[in-house]
N, C-alpha and C. Protein backbone atom coordinates (compact mmCIF):
# COMPACT_ATOMS: atom_id res chain seq x y z
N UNK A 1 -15.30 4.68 -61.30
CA UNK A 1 -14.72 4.77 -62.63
C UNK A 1 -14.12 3.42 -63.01
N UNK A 2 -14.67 3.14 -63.97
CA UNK A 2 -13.76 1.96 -64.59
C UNK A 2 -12.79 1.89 -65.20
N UNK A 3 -11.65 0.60 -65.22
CA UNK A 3 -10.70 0.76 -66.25
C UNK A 3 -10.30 -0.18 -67.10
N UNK A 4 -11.97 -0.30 -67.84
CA UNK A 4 -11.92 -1.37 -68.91
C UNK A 4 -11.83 0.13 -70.13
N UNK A 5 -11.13 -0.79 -71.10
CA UNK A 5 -11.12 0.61 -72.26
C UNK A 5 -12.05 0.52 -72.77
N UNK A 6 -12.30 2.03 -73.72
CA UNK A 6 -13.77 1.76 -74.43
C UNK A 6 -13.91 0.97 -75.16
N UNK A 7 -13.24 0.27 -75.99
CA UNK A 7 -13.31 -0.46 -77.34
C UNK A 7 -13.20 -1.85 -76.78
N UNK A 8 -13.73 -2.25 -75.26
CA UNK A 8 -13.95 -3.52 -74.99
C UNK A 8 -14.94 -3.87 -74.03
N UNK A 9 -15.97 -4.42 -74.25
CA UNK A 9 -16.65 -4.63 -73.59
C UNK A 9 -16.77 -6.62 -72.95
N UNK A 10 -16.96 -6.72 -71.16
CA UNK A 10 -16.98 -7.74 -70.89
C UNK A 10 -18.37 -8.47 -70.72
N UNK A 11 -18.21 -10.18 -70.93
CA UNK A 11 -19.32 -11.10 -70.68
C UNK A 11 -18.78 -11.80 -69.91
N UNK A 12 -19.56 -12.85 -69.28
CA UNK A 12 -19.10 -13.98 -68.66
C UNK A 12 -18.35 -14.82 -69.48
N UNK A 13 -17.23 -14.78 -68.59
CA UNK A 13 -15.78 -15.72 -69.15
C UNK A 13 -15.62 -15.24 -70.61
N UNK A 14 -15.57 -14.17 -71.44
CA UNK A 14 -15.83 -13.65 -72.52
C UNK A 14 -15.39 -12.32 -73.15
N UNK A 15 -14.75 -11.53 -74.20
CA UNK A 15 -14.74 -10.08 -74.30
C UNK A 15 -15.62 -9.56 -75.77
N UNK A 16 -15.98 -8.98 -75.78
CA UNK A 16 -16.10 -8.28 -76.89
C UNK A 16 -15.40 -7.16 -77.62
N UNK A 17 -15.44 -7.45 -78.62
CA UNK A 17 -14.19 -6.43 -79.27
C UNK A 17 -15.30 -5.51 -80.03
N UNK A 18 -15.94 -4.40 -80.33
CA UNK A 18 -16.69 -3.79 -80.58
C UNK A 18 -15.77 -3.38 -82.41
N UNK A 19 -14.62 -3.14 -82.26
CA UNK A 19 -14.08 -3.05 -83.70
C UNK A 19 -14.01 -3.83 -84.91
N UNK A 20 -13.55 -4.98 -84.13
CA UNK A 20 -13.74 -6.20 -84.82
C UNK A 20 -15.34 -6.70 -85.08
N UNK A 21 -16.22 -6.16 -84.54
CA UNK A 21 -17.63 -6.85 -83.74
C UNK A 21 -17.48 -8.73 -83.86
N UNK A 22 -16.06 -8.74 -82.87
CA UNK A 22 -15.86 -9.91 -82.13
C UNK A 22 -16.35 -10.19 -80.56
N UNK A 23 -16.84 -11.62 -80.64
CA UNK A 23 -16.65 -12.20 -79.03
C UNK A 23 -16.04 -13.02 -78.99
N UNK A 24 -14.59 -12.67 -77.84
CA UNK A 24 -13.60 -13.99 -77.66
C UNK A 24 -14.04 -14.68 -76.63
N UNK A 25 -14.25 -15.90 -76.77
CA UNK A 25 -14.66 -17.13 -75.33
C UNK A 25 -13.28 -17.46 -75.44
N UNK A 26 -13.14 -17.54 -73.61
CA UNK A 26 -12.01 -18.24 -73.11
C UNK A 26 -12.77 -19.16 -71.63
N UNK A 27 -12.23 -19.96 -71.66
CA UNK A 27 -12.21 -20.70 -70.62
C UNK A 27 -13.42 -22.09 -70.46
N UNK A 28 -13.37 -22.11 -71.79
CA UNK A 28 -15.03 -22.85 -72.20
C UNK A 28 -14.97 -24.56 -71.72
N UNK A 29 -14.02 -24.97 -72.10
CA UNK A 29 -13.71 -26.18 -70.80
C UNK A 29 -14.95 -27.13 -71.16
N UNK A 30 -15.26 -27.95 -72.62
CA UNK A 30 -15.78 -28.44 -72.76
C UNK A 30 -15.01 -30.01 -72.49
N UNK A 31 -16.00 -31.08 -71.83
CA UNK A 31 -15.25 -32.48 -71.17
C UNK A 31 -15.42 -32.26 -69.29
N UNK A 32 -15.66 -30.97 -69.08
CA UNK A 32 -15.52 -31.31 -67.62
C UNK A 32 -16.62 -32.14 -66.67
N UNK A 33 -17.74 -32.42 -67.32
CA UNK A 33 -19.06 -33.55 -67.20
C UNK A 33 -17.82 -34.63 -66.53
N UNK A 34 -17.32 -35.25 -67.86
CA UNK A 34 -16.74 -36.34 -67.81
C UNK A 34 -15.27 -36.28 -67.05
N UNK A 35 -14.77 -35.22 -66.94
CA UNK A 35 -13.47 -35.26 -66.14
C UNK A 35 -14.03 -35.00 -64.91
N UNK A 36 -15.60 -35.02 -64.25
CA UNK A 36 -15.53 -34.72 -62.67
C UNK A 36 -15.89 -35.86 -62.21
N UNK A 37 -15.50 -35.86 -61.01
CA UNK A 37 -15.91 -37.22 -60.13
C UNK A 37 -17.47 -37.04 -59.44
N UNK A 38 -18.51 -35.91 -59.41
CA UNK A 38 -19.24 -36.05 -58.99
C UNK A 38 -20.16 -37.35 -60.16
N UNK A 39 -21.15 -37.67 -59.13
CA UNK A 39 -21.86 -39.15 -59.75
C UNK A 39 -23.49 -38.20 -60.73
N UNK A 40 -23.37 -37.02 -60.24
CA UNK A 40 -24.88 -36.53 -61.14
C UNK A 40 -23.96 -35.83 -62.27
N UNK A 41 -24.73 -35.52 -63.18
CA UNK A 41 -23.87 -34.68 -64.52
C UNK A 41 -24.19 -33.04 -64.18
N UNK A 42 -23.13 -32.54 -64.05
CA UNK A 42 -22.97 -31.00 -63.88
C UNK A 42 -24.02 -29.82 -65.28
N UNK A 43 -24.88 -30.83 -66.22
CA UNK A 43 -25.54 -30.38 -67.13
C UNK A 43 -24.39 -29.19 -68.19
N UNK A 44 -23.26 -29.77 -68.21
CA UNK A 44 -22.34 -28.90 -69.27
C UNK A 44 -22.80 -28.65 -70.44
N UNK A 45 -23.12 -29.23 -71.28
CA UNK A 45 -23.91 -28.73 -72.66
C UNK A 45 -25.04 -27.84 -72.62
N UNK A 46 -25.88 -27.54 -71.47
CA UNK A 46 -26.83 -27.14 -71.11
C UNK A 46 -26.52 -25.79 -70.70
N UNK A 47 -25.73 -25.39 -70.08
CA UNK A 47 -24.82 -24.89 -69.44
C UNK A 47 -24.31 -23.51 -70.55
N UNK A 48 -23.46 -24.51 -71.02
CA UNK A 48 -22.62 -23.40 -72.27
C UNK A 48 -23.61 -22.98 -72.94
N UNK A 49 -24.12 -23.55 -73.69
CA UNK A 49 -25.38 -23.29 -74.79
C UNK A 49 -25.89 -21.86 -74.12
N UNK A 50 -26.26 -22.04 -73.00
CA UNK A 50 -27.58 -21.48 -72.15
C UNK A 50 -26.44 -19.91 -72.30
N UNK A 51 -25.30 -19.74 -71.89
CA UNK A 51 -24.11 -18.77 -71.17
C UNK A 51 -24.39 -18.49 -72.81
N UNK A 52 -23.58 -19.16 -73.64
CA UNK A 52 -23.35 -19.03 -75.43
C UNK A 52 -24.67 -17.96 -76.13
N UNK A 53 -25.50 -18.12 -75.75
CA UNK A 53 -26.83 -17.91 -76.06
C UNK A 53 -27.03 -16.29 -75.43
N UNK A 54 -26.94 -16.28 -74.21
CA UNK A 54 -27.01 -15.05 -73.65
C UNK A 54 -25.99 -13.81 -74.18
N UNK A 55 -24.71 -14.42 -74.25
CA UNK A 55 -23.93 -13.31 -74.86
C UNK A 55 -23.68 -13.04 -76.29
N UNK A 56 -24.36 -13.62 -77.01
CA UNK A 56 -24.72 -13.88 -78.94
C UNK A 56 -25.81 -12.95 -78.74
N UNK A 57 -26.55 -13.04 -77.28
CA UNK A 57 -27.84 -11.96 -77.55
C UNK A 57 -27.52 -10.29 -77.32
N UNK A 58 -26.76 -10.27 -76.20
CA UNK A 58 -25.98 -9.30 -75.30
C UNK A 58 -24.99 -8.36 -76.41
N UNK A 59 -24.82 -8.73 -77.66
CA UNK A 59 -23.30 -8.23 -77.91
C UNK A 59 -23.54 -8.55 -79.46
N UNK A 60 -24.15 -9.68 -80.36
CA UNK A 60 -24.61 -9.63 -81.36
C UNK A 60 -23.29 -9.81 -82.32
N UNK A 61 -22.58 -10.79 -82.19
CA UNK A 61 -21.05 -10.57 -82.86
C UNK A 61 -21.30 -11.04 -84.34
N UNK A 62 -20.48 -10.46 -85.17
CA UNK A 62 -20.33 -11.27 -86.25
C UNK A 62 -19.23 -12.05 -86.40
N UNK A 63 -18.68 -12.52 -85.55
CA UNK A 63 -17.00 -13.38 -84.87
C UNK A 63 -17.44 -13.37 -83.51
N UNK A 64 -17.25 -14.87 -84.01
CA UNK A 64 -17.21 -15.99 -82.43
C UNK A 64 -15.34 -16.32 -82.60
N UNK A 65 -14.85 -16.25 -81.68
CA UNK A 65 -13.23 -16.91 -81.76
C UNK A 65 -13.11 -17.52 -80.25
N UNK A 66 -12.73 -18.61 -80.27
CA UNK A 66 -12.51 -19.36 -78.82
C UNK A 66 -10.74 -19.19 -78.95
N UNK A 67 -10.55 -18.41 -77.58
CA UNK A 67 -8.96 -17.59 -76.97
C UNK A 67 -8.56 -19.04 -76.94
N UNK A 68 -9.22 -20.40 -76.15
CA UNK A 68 -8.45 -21.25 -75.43
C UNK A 68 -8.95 -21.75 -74.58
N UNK A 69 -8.26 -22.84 -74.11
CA UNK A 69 -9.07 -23.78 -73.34
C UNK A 69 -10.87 -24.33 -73.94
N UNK A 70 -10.63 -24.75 -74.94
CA UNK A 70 -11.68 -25.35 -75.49
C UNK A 70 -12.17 -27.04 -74.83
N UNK A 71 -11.47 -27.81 -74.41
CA UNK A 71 -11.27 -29.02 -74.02
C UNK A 71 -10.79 -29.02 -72.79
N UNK A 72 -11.66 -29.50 -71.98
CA UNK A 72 -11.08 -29.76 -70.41
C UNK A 72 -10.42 -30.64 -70.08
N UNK A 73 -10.21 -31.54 -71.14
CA UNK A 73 -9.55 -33.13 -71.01
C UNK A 73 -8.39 -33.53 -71.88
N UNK A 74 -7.40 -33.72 -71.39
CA UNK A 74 -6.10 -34.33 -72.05
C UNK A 74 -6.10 -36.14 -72.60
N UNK A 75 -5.78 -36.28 -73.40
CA UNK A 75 -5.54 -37.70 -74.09
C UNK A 75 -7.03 -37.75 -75.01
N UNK A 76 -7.47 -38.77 -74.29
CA UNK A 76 -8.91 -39.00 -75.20
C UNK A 76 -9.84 -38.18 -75.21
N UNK A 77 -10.63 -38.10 -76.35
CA UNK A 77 -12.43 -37.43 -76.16
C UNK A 77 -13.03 -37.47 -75.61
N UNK A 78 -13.43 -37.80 -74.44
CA UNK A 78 -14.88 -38.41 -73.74
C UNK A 78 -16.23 -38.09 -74.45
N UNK A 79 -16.81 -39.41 -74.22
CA UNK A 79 -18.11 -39.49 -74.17
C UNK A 79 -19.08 -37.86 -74.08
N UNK A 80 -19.56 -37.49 -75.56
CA UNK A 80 -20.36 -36.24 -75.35
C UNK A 80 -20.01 -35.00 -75.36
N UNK A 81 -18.77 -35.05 -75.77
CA UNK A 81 -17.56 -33.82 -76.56
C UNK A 81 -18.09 -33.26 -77.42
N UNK A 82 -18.26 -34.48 -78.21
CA UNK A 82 -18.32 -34.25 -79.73
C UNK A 82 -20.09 -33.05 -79.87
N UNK A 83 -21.17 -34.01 -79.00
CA UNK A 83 -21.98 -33.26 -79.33
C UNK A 83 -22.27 -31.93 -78.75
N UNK A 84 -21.75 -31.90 -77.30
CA UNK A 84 -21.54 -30.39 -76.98
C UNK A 84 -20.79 -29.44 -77.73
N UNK A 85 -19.46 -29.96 -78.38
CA UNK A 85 -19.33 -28.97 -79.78
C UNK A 85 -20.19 -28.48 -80.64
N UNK A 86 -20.59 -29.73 -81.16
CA UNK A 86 -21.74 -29.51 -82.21
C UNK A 86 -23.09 -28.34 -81.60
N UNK A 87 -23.46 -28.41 -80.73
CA UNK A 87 -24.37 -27.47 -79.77
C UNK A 87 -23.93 -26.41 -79.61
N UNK A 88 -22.81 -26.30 -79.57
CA UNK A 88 -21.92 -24.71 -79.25
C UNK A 88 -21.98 -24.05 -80.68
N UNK A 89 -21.32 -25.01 -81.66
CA UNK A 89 -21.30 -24.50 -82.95
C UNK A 89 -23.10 -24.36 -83.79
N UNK A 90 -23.71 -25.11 -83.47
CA UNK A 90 -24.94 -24.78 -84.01
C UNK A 90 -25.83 -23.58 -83.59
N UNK A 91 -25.10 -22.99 -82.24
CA UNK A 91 -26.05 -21.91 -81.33
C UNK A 91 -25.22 -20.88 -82.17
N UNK A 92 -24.31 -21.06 -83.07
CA UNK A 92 -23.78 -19.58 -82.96
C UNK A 92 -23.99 -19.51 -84.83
């Protein structure tokens, strides 16, 4: 038995609100390419899009709302922010 309520259904890192026919993203952590120390690129834009994509298909919202943590990086932008936004916002 579960004890998610009915009027919510879960995605990866994600909820759906079936009333609202909302999906809240949390934890989306766009910048972490550029905030990791590994030397290959973790393919983050590729990544979200790909996750973004699956649960727009899964759940069909008419409201996208990001809870938080949109930006993995404090002070400056890094390099490739901007267009992984733009990719997030164009998939939806």
């Amino acid at each position: 038995m579960s004890d998610t309520p009915p009027w919510l259904a879960f995605g990866e890192r994600a909820a759906y609100v079936p009333a609202a026919d909302a999906l809240v993203l949390a934890d989306v952590h766009v910048g972490r390419d550029a905030a990791s120390d590994v030397a290959l690129p973790l393919g983050e834009r590729a990544d979200l899009v790909e996750r973004l994509d699956a649960l727009l298909a899964e759940f069909e919202p008419a409201t996208v709302v990001v809870a938080g943590d949109l930006l993995h990086v404090r002070g400056n932008v890094p390099d490739g922010v901007p267009e992984t936004v733009d990719a997030i916002e164009a998939a939806v």
